[in-house]
Protein backbone atom coordinates (compact mmCIF):
# COMPACT_ATOMS: atom_id res chain seq x y z
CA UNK A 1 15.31 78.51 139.38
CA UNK A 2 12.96 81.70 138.58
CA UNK A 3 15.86 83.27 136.40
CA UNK A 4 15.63 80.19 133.90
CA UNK A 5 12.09 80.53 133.84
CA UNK A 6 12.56 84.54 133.20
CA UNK A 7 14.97 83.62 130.84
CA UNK A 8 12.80 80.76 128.79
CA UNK A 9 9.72 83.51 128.73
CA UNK A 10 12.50 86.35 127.05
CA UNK A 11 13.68 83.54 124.42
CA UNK A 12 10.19 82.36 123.96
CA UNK A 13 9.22 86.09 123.25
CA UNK A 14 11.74 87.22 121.05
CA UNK A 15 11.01 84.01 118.93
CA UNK A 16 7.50 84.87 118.64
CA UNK A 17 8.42 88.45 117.75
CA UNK A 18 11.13 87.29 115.01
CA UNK A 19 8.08 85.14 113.61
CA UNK A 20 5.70 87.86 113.49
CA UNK A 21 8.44 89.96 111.91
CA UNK A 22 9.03 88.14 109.17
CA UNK A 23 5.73 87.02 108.60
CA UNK A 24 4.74 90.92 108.10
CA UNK A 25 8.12 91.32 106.05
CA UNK A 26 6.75 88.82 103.74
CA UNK A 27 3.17 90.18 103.76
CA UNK A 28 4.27 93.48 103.51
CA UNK A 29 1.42 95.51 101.20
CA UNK A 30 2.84 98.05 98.67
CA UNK A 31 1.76 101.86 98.63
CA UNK A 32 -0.50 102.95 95.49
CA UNK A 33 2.19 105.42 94.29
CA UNK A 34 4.40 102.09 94.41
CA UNK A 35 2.34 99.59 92.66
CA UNK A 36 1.43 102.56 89.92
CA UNK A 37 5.21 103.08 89.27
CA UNK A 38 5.86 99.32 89.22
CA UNK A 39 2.80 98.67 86.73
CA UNK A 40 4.23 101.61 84.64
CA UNK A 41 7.24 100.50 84.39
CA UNK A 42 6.06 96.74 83.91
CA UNK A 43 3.98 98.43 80.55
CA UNK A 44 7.22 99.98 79.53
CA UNK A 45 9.18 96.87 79.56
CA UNK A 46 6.51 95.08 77.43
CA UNK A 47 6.78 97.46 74.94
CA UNK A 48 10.32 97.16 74.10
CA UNK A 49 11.30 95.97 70.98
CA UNK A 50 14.71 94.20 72.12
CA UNK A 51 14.24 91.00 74.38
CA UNK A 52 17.30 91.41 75.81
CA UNK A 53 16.73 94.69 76.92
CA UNK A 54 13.37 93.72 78.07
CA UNK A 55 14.73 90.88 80.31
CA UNK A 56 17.32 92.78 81.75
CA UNK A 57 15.11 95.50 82.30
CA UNK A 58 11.98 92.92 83.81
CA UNK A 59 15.22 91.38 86.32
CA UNK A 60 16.18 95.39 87.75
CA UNK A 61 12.66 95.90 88.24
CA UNK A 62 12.16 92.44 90.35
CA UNK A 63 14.80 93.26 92.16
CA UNK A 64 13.72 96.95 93.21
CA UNK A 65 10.68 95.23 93.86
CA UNK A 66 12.28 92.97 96.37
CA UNK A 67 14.37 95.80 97.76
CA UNK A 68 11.23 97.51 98.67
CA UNK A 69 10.44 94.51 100.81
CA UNK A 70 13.13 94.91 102.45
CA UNK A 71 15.92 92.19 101.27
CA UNK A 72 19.33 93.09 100.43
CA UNK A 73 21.53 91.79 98.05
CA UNK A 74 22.03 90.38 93.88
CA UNK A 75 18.81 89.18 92.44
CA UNK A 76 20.46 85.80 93.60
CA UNK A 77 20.68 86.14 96.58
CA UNK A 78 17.63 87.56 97.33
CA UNK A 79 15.78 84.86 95.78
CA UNK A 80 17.50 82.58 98.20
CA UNK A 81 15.87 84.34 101.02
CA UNK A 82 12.41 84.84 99.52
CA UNK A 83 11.92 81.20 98.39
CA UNK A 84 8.57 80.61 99.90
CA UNK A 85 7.30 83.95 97.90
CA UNK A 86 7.19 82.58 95.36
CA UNK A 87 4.62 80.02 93.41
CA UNK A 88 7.34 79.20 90.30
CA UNK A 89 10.76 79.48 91.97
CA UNK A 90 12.05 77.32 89.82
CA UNK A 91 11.24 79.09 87.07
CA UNK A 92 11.96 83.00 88.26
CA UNK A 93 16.07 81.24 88.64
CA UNK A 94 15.81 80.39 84.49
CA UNK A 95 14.70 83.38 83.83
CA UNK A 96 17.03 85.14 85.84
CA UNK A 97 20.05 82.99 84.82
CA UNK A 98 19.09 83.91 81.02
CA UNK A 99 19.24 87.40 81.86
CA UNK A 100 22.41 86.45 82.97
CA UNK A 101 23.74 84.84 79.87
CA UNK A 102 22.35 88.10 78.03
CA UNK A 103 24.44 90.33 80.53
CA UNK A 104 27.95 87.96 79.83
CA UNK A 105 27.69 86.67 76.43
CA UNK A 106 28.39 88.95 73.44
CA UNK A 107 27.00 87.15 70.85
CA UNK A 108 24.29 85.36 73.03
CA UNK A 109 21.05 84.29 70.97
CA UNK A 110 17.31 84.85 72.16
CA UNK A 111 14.49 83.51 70.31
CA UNK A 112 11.14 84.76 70.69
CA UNK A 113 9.54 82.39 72.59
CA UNK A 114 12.74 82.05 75.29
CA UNK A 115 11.97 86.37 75.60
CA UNK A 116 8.15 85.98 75.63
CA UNK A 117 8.53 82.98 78.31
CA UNK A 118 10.50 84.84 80.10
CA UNK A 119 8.47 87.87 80.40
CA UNK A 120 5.98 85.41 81.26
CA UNK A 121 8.10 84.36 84.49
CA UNK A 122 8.32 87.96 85.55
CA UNK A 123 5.44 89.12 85.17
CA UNK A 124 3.91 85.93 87.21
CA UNK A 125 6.89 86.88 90.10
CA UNK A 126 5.99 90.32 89.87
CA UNK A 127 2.24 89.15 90.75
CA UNK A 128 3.34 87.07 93.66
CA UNK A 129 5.04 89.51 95.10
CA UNK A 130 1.88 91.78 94.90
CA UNK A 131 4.04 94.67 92.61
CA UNK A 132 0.87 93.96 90.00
């Protein structure tokens, strides 16, 4: 009888710890050298010229910024795990599906207000993310 009550304290630790794990995971506070490279490169990207280039570039730079807090993977499949990050999920998966269409379509179209909405996305995932 004590080993199941040993055993129920371990389990009921080691949840508690995975909790407070990823809590900090998703909490986790970027270094000043970090957020001044992010908002550099954030100012760089709003200066391009070419909307495609500036999506694509805006998507890379969401997902280092998501590699630095630790998840693996495609931009896809990172924002499956970081869901709850962020305020306008919905809205980060358009944007990153147009990038997409940019990155596989030759002749693909983008109109200045699907680039500046876009940007718009970022930027807002960037901020929830605490990169700006």
């Amino acid at each position: 009888m004590d080993i199941y009550i040993y055993i129920g304290i371990f389990l009921l630790c080691d949840f508690l710890l995975l909790i407070y794990v990823l809590y900090r995971r998703s909490r986790k506070k970027f270094p000043q050298r970090d957020l001044d490279w992010f908002q550099q490169q954030w100012q760089k990207i709003r200066a391009l010229s070419d909307g495609k280039h500036a999506l694509m570039d805006a998507d890379k730079l969401l997902h280092v910024v998501l590699n630095k807090k630790g998840y693996q993977g495609s931009v896809g499949e990172q924002l499956k795990k970081t869901a709850k990050l962020f305020s306008n999920l919905q809205d980060v998966w358009v944007a990153h599906k147009l990038r997409n269409q940019i990155a596989h379509e030759l002749d693909m179209k983008l109109s200045l207000g699907d680039h500046q909405r876009a940007l718009r996305i970022y930027e807002k995932a960037l901020r929830d993310l605490g990169a700006l």
